[in-house]
PDB file of N, CA and C in Angstrom:
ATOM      1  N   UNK A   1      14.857-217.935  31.869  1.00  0.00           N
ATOM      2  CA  UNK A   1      14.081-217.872  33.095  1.00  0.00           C
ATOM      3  C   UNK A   1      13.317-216.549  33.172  1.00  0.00           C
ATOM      4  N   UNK A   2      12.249-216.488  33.183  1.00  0.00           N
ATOM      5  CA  UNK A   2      11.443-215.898  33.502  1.00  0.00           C
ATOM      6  C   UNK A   2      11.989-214.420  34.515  1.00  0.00           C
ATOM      7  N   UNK A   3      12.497-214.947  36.178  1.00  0.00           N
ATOM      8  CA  UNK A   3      13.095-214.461  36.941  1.00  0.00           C
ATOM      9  C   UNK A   3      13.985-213.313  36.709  1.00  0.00           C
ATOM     10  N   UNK A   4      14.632-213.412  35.463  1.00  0.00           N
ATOM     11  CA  UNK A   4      15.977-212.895  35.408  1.00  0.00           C
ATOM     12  C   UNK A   4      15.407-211.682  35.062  1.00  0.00           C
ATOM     13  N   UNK A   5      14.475-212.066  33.813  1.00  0.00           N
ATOM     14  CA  UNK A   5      13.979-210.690  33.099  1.00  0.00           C
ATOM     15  C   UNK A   5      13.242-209.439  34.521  1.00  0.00           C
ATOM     16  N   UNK A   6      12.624-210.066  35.409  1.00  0.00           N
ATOM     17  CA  UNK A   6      12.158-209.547  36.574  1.00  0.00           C
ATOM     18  C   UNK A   6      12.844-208.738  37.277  1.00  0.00           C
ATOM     19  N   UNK A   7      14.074-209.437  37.782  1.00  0.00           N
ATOM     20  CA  UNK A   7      14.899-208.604  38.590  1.00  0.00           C
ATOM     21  C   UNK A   7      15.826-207.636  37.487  1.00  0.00           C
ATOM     22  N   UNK A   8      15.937-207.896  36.294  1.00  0.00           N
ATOM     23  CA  UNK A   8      16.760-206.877  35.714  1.00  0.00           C
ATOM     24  C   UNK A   8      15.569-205.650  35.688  1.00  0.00           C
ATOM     25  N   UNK A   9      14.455-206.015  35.246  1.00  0.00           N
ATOM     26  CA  UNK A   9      13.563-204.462  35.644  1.00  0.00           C
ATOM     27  C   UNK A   9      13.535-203.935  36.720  1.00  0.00           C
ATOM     28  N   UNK A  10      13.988-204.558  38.103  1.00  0.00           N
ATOM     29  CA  UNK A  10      13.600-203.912  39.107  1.00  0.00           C
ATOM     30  C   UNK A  10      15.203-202.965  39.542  1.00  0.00           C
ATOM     31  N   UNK A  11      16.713-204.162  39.115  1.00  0.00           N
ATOM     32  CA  UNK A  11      17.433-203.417  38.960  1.00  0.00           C
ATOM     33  C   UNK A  11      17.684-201.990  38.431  1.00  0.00           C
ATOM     34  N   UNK A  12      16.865-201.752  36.906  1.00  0.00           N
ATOM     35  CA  UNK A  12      17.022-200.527  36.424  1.00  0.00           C
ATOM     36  C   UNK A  12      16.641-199.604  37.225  1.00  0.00           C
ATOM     37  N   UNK A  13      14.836-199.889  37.633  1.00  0.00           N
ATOM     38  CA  UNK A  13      14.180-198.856  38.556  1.00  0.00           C
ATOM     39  C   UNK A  13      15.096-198.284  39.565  1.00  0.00           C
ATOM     40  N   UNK A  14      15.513-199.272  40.658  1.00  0.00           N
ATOM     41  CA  UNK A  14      16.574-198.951  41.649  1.00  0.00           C
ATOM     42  C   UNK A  14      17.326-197.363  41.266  1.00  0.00           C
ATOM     43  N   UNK A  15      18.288-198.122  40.124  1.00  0.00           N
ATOM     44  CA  UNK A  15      19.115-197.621  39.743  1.00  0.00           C
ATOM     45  C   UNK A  15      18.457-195.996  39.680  1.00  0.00           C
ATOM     46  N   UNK A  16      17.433-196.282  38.778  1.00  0.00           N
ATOM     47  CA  UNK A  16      17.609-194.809  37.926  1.00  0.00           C
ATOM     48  C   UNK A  16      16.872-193.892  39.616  1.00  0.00           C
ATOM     49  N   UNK A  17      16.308-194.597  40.392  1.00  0.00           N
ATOM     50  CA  UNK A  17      15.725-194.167  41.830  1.00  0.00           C
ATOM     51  C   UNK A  17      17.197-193.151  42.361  1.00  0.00           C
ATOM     52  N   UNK A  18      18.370-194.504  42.539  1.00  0.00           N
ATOM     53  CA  UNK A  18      19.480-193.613  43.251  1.00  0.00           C
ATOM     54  C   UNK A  18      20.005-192.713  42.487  1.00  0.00           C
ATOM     55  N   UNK A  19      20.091-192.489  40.946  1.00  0.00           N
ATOM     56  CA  UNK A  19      20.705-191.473  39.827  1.00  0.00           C
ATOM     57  C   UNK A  19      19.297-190.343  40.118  1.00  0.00           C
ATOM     58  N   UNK A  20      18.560-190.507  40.066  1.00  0.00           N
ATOM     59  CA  UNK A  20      17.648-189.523  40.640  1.00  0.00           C
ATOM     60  C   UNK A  20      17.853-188.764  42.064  1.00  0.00           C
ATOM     61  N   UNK A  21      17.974-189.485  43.046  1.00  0.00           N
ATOM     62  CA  UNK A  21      18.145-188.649  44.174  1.00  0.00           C
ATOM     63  C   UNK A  21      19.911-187.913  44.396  1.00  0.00           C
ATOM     64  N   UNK A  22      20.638-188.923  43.996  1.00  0.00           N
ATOM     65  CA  UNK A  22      21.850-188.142  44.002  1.00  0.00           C
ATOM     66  C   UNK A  22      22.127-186.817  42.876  1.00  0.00           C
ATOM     67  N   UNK A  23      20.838-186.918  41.961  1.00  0.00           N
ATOM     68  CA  UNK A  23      21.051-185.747  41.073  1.00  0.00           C
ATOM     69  C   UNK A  23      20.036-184.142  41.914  1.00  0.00           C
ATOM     70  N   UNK A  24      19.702-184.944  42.452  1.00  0.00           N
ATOM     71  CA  UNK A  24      18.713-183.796  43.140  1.00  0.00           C
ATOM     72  C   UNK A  24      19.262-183.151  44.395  1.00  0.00           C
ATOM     73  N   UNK A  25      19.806-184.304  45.213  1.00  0.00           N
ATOM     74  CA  UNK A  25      20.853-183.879  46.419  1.00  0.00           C
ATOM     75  C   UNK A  25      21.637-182.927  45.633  1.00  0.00           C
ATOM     76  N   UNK A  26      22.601-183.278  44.621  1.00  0.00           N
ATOM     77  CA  UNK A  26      23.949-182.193  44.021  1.00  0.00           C
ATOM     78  C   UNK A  26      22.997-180.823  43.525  1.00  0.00           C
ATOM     79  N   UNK A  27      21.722-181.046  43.066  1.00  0.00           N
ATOM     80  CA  UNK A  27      21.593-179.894  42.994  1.00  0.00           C
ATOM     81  C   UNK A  27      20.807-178.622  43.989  1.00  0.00           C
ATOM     82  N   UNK A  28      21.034-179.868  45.006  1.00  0.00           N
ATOM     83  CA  UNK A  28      20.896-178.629  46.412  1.00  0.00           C
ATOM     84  C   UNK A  28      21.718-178.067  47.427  1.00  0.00           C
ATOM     85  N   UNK A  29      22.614-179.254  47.263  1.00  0.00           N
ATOM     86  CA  UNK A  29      24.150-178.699  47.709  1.00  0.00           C
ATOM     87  C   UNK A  29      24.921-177.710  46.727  1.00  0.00           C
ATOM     88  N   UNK A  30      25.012-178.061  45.191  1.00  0.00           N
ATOM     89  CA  UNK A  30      25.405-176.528  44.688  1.00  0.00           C
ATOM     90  C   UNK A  30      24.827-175.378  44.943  1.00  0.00           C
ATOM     91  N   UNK A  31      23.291-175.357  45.236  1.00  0.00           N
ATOM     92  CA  UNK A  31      22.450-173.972  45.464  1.00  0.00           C
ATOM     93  C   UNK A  31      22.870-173.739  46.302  1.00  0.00           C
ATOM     94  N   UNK A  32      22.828-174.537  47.318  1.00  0.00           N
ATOM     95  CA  UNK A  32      23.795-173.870  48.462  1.00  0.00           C
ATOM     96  C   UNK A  32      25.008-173.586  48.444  1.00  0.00           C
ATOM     97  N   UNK A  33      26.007-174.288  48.084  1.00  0.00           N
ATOM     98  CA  UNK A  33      26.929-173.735  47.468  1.00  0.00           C
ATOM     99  C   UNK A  33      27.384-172.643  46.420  1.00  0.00           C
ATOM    100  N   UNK A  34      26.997-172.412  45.797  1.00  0.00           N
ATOM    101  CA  UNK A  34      26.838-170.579  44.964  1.00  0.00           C
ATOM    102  C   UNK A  34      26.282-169.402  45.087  1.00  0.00           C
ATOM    103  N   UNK A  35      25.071-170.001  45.407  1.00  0.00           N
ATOM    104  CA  UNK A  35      24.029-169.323  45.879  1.00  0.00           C
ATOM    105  C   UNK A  35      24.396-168.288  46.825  1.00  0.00           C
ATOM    106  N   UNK A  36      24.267-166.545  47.012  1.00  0.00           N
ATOM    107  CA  UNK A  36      24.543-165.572  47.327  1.00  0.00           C
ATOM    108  C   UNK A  36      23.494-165.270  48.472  1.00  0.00           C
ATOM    109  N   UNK A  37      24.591-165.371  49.349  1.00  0.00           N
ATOM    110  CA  UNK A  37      23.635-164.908  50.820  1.00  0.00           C
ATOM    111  C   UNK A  37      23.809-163.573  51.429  1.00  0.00           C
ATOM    112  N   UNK A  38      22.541-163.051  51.569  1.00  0.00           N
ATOM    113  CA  UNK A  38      23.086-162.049  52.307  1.00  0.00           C
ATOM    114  C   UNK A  38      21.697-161.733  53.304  1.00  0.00           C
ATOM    115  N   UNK A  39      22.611-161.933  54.536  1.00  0.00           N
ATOM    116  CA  UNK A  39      20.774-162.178  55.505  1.00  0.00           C
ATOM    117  C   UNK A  39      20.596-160.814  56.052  1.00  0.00           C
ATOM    118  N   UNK A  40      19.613-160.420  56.363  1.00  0.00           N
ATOM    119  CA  UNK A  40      19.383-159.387  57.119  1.00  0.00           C
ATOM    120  C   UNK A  40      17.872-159.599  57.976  1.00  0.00           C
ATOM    121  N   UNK A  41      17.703-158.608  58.458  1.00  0.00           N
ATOM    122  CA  UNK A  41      16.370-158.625  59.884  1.00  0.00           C
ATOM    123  C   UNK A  41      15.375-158.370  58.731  1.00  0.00           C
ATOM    124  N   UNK A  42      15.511-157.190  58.201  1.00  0.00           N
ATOM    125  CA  UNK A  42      14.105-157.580  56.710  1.00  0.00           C
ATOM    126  C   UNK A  42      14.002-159.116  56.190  1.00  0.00           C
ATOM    127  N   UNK A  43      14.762-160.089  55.748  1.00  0.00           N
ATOM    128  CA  UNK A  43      14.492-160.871  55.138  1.00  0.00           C
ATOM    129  C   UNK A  43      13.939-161.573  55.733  1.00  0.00           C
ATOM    130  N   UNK A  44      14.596-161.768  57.029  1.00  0.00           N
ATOM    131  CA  UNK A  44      14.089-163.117  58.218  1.00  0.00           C
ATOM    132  C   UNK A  44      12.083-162.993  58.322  1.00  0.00           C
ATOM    133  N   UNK A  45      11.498-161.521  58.217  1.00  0.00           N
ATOM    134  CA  UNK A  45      10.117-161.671  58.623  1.00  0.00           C
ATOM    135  C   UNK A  45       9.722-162.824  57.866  1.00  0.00           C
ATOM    136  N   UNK A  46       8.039-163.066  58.193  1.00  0.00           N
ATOM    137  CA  UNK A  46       7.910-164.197  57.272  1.00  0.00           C
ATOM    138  C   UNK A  46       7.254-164.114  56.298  1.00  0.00           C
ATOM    139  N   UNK A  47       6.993-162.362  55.327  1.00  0.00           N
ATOM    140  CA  UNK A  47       6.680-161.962  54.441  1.00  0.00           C
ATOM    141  C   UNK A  47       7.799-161.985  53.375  1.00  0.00           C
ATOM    142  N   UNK A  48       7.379-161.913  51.903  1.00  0.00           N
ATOM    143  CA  UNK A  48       8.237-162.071  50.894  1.00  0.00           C
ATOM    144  C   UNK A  48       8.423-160.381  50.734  1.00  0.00           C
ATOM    145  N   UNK A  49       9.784-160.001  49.920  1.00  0.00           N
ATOM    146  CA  UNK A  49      10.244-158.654  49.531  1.00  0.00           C
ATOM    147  C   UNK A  49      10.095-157.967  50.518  1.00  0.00           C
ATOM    148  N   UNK A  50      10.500-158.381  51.839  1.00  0.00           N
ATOM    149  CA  UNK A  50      10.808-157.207  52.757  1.00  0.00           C
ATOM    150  C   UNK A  50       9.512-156.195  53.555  1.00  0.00           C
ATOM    151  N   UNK A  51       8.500-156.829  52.889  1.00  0.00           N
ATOM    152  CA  UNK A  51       7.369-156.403  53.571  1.00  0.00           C
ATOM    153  C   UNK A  51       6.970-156.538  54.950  1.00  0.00           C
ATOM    154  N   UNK A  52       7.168-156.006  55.576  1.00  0.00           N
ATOM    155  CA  UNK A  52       6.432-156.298  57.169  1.00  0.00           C
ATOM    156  C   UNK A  52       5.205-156.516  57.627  1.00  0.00           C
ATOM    157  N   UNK A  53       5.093-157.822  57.982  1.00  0.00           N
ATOM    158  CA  UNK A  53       3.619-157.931  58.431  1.00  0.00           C
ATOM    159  C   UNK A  53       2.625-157.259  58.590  1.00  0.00           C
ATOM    160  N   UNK A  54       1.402-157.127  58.550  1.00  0.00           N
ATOM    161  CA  UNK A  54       0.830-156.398  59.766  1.00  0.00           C
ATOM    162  C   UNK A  54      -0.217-156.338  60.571  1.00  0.00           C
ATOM    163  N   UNK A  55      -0.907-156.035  61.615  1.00  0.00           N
ATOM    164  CA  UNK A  55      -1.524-156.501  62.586  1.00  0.00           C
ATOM    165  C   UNK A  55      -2.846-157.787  61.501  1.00  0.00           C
ATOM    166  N   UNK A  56      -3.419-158.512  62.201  1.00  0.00           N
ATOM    167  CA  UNK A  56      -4.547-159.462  61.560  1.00  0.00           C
ATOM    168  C   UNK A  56      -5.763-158.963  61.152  1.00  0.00           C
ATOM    169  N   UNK A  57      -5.744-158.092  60.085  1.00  0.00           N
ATOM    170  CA  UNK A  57      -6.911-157.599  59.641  1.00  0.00           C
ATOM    171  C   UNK A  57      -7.980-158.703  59.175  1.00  0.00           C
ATOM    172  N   UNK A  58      -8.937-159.483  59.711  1.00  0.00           N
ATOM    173  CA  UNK A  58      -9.858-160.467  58.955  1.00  0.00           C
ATOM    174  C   UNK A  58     -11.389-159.604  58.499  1.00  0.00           C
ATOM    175  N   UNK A  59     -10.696-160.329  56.791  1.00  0.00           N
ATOM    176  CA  UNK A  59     -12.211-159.584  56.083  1.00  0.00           C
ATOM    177  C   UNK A  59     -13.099-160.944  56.309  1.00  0.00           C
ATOM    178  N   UNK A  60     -14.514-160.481  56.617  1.00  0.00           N
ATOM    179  CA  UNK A  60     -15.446-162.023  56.130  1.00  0.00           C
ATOM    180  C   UNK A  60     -16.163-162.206  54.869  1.00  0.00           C
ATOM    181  N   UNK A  61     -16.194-163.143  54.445  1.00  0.00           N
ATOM    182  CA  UNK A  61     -16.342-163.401  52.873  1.00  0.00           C
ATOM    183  C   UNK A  61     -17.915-164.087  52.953  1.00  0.00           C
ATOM    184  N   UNK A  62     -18.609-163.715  52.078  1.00  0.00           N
ATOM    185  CA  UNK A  62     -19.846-164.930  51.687  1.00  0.00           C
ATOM    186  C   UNK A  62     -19.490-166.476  51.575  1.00  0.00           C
ATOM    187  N   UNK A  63     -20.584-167.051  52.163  1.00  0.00           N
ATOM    188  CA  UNK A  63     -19.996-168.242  52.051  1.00  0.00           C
ATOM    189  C   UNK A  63     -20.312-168.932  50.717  1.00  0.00           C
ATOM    190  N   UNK A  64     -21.224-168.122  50.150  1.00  0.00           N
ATOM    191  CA  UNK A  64     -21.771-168.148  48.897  1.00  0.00           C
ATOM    192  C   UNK A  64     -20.541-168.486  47.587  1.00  0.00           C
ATOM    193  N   UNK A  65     -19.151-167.755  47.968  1.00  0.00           N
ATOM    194  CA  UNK A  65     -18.675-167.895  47.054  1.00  0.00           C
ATOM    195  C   UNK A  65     -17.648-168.963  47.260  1.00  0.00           C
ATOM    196  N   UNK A  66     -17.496-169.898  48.393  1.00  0.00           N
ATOM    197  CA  UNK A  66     -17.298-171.000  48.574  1.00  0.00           C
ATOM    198  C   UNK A  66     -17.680-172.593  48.101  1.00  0.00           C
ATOM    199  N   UNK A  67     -18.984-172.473  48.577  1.00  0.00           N
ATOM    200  CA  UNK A  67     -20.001-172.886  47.914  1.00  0.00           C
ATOM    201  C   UNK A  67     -19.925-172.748  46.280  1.00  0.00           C
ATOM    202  N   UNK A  68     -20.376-171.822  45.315  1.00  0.00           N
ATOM    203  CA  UNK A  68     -19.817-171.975  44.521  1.00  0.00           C
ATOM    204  C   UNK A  68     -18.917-172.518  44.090  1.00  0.00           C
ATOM    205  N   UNK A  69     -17.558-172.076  44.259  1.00  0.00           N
ATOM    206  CA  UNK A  69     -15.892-172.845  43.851  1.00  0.00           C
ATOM    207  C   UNK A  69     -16.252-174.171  44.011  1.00  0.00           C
ATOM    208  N   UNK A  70     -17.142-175.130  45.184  1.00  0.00           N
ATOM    209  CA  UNK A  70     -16.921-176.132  45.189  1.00  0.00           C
ATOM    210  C   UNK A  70     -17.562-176.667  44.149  1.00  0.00           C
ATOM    211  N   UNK A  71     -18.996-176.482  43.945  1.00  0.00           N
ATOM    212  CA  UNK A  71     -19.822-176.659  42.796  1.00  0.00           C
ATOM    213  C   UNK A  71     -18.660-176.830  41.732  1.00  0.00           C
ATOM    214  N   UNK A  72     -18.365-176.012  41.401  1.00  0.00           N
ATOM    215  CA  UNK A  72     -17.334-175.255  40.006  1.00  0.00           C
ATOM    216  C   UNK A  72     -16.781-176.686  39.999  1.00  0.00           C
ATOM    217  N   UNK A  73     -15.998-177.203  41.245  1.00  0.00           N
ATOM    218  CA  UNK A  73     -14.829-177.977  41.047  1.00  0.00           C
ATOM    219  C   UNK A  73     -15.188-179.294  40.807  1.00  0.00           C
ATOM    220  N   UNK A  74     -16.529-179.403  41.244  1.00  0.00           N
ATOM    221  CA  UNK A  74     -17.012-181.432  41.388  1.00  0.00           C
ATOM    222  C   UNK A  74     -17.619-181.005  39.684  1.00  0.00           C
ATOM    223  N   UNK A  75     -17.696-180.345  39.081  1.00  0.00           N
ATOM    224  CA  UNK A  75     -18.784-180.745  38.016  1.00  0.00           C
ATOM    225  C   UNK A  75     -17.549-180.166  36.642  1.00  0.00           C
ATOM    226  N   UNK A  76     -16.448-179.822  36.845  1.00  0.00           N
ATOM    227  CA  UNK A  76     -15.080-179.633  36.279  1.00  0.00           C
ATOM    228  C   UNK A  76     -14.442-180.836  36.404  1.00  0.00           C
ATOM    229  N   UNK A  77     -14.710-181.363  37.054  1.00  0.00           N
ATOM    230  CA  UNK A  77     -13.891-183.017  37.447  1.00  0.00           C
ATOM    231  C   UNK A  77     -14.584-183.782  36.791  1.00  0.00           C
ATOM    232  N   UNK A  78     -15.960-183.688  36.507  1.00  0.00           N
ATOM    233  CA  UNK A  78     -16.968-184.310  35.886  1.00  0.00           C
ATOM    234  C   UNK A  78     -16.380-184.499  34.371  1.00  0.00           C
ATOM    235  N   UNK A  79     -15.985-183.322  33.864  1.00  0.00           N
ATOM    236  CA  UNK A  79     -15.555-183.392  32.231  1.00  0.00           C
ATOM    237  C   UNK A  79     -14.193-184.257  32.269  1.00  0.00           C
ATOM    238  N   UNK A  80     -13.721-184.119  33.383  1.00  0.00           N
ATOM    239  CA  UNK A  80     -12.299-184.958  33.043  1.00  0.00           C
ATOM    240  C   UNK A  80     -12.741-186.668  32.965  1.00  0.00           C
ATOM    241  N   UNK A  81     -13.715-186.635  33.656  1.00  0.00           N
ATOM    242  CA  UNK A  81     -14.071-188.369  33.512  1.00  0.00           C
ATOM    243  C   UNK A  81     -14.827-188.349  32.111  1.00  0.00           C
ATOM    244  N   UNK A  82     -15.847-187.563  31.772  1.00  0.00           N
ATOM    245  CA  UNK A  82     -16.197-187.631  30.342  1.00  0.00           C
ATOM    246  C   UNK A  82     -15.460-187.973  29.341  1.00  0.00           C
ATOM    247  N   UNK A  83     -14.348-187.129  29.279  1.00  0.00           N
ATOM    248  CA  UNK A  83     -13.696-187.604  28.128  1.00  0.00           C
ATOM    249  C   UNK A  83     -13.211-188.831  27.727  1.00  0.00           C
ATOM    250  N   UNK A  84     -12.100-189.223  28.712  1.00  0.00           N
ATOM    251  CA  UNK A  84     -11.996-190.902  28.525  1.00  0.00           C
ATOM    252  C   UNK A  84     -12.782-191.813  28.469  1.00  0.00           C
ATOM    253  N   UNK A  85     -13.893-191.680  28.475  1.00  0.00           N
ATOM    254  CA  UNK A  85     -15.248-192.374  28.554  1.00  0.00           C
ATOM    255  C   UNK A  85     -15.681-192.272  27.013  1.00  0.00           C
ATOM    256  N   UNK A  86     -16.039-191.448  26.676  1.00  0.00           N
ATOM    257  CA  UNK A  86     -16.296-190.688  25.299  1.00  0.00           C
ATOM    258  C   UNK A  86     -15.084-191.898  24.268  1.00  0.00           C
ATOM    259  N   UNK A  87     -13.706-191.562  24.567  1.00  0.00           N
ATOM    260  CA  UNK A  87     -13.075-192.601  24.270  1.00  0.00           C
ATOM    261  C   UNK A  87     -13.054-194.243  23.869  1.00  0.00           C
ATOM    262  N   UNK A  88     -13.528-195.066  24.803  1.00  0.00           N
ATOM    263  CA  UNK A  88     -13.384-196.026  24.898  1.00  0.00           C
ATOM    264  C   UNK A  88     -14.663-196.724  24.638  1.00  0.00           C
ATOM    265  N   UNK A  89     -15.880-195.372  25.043  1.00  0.00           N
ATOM    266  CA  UNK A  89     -16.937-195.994  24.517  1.00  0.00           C
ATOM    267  C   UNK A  89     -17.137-196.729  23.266  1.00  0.00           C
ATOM    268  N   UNK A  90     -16.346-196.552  21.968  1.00  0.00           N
ATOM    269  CA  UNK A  90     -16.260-196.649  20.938  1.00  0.00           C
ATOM    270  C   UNK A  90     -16.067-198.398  20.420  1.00  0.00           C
ATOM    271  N   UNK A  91     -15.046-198.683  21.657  1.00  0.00           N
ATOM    272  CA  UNK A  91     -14.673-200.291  21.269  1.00  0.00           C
ATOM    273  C   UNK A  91     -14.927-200.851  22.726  1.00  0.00           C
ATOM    274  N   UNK A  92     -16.143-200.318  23.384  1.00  0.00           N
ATOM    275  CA  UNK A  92     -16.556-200.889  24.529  1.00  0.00           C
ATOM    276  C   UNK A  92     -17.826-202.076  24.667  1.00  0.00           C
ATOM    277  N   UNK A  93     -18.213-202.417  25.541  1.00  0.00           N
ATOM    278  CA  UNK A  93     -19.139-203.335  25.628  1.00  0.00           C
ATOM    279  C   UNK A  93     -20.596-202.643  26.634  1.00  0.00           C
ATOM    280  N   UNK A  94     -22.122-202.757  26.505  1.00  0.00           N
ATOM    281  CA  UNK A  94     -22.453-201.949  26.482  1.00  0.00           C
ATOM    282  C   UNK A  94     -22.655-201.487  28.304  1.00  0.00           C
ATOM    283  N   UNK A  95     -22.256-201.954  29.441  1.00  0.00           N
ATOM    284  CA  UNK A  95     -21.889-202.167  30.926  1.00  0.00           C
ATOM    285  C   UNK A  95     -21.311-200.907  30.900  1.00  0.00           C
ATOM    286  N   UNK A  96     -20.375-199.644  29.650  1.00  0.00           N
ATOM    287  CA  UNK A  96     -19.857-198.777  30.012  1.00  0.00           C
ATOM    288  C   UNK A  96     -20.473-197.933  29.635  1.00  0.00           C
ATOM    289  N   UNK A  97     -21.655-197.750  28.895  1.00  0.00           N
ATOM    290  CA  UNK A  97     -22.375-196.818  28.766  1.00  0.00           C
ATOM    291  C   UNK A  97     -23.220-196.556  29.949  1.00  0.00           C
ATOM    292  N   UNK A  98     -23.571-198.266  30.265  1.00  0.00           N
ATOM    293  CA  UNK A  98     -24.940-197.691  31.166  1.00  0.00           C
ATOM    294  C   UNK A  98     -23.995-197.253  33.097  1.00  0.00           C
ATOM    295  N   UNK A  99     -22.733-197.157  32.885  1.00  0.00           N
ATOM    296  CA  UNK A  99     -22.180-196.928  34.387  1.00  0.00           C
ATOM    297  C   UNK A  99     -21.827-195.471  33.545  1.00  0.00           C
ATOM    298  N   UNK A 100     -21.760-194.709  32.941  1.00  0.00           N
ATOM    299  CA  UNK A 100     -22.039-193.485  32.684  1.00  0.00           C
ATOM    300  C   UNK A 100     -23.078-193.048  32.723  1.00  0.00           C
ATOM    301  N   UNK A 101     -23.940-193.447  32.244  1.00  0.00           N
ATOM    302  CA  UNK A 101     -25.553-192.824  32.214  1.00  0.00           C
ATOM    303  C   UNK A 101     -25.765-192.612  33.623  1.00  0.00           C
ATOM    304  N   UNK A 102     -25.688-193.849  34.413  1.00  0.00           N
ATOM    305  CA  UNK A 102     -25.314-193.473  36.404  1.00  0.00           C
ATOM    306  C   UNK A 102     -25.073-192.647  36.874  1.00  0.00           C
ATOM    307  N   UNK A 103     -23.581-192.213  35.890  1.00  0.00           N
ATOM    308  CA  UNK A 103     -22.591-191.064  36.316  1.00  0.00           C
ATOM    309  C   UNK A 103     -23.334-190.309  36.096  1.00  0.00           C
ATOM    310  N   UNK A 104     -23.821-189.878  35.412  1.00  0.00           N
ATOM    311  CA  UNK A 104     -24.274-188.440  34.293  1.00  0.00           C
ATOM    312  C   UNK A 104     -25.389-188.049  35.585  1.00  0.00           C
ATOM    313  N   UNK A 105     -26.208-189.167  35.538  1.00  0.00           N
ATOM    314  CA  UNK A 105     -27.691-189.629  36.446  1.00  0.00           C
ATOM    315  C   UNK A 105     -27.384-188.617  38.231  1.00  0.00           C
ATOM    316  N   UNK A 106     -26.269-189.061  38.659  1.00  0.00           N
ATOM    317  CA  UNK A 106     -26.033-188.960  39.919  1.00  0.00           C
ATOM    318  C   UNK A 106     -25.953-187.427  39.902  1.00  0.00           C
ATOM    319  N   UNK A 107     -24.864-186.722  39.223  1.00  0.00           N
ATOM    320  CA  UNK A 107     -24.524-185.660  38.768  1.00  0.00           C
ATOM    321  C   UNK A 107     -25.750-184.670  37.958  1.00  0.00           C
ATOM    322  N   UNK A 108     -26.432-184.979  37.620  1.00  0.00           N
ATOM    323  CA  UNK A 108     -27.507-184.201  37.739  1.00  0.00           C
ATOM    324  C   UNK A 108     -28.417-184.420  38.571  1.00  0.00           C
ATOM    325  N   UNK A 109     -28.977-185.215  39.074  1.00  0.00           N
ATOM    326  CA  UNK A 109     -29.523-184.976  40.801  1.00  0.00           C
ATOM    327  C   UNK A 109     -29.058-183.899  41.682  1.00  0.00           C
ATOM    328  N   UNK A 110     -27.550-184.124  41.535  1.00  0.00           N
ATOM    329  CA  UNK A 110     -26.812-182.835  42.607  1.00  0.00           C
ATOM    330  C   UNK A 110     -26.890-181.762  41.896  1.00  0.00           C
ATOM    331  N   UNK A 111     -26.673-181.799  40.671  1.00  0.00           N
ATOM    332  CA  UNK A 111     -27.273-179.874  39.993  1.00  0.00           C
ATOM    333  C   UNK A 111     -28.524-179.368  40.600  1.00  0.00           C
ATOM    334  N   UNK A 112     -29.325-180.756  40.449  1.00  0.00           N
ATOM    335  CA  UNK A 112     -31.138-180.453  40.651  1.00  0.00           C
ATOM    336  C   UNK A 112     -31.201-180.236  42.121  1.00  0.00           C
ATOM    337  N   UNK A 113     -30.712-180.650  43.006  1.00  0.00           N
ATOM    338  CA  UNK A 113     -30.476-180.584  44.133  1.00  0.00           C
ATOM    339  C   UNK A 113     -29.905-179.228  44.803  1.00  0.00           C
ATOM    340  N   UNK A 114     -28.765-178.822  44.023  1.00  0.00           N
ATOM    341  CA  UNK A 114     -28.178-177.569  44.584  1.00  0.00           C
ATOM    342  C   UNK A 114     -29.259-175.844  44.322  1.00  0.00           C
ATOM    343  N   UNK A 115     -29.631-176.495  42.794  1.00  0.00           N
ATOM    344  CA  UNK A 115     -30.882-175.541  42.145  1.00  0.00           C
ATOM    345  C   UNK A 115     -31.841-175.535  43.340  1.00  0.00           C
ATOM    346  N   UNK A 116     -32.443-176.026  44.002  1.00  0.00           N
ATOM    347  CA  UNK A 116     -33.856-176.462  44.671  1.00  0.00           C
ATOM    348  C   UNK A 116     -33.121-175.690  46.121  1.00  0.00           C
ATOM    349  N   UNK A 117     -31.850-176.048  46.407  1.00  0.00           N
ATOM    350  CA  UNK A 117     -31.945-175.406  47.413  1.00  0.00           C
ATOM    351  C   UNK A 117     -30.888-173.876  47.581  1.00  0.00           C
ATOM    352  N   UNK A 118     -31.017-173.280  46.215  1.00  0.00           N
ATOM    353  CA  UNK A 118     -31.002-171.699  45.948  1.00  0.00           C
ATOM    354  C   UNK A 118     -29.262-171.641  45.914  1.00  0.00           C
ATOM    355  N   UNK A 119     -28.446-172.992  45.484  1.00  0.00           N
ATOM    356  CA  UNK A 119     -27.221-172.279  45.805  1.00  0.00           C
ATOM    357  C   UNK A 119     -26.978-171.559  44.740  1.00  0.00           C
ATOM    358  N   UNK A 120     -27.254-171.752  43.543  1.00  0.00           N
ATOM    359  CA  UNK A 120     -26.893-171.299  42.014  1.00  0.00           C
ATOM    360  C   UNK A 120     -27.585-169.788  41.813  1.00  0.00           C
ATOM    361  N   UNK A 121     -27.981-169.119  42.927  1.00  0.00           N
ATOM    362  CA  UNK A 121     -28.572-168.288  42.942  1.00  0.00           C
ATOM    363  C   UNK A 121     -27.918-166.963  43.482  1.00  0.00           C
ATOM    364  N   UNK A 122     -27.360-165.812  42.456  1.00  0.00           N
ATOM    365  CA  UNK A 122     -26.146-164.854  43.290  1.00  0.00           C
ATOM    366  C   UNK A 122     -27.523-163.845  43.452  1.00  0.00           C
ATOM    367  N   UNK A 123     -26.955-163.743  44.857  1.00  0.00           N
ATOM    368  CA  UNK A 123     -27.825-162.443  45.382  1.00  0.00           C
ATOM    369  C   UNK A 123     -27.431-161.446  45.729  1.00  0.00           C
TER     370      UNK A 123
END
């Protein structure tokens, strides 16, 4: 039956689900359990190593270099889709070239786009 093979996969999953969380519970109850406490009024602030806050100094930043990072990040994401593409192109049919060429297409509009309106431009 078909069935059987089904529920024995879903059995394992289960399984290895609850051997997973009960391994993760024990190993937060031992941390807590060994684990060396020693509290004091330094530790409690909500700075790390005992450092004490201090009043809210705000620097303001260009937004320029925001802008940037984001650039950076959509056209870095860009290579991660390239590659698997690059891949498969090989034993593909030709519907995956031309929905890349799109890709590629769209993605340089927004270069040409960001160029035109001076973001790529450090001043």
């Amino acid at each position: 039956m078909p069935l059987e093979g089904y529920a024995t996969d879903w059995i394992s999953v289960f399984l290895a689900a609850i051997v997973a969380i009960v391994g993760i519970a024990g190993m937060f109850i031992a941390s807590r359990l060994i684990a060396p406490r020693r509290p004091s009024k330094i530790k409690e602030t909500p700075y790390e190593s005992g450092i004490p806050p201090l009043p809210l100094n705000r620097a303001q930043f260009n937004v320029r270099y925001y802008i940037f990072a984001i650039l950076f990040l959509i056209f870095d994401v860009e290579a991660v889709f390239l590659f698997p593409w690059a891949l498969i192109f090989v034993d593909s049919v030709a519907y995956v070239f031309y929905a890349m060429v799109l890709f590629i297409f769209i993605l340089l509009f927004g270069v040409a786009y960001a160029w035109r309106k001076g973001v790529l431009e450090w001043r």
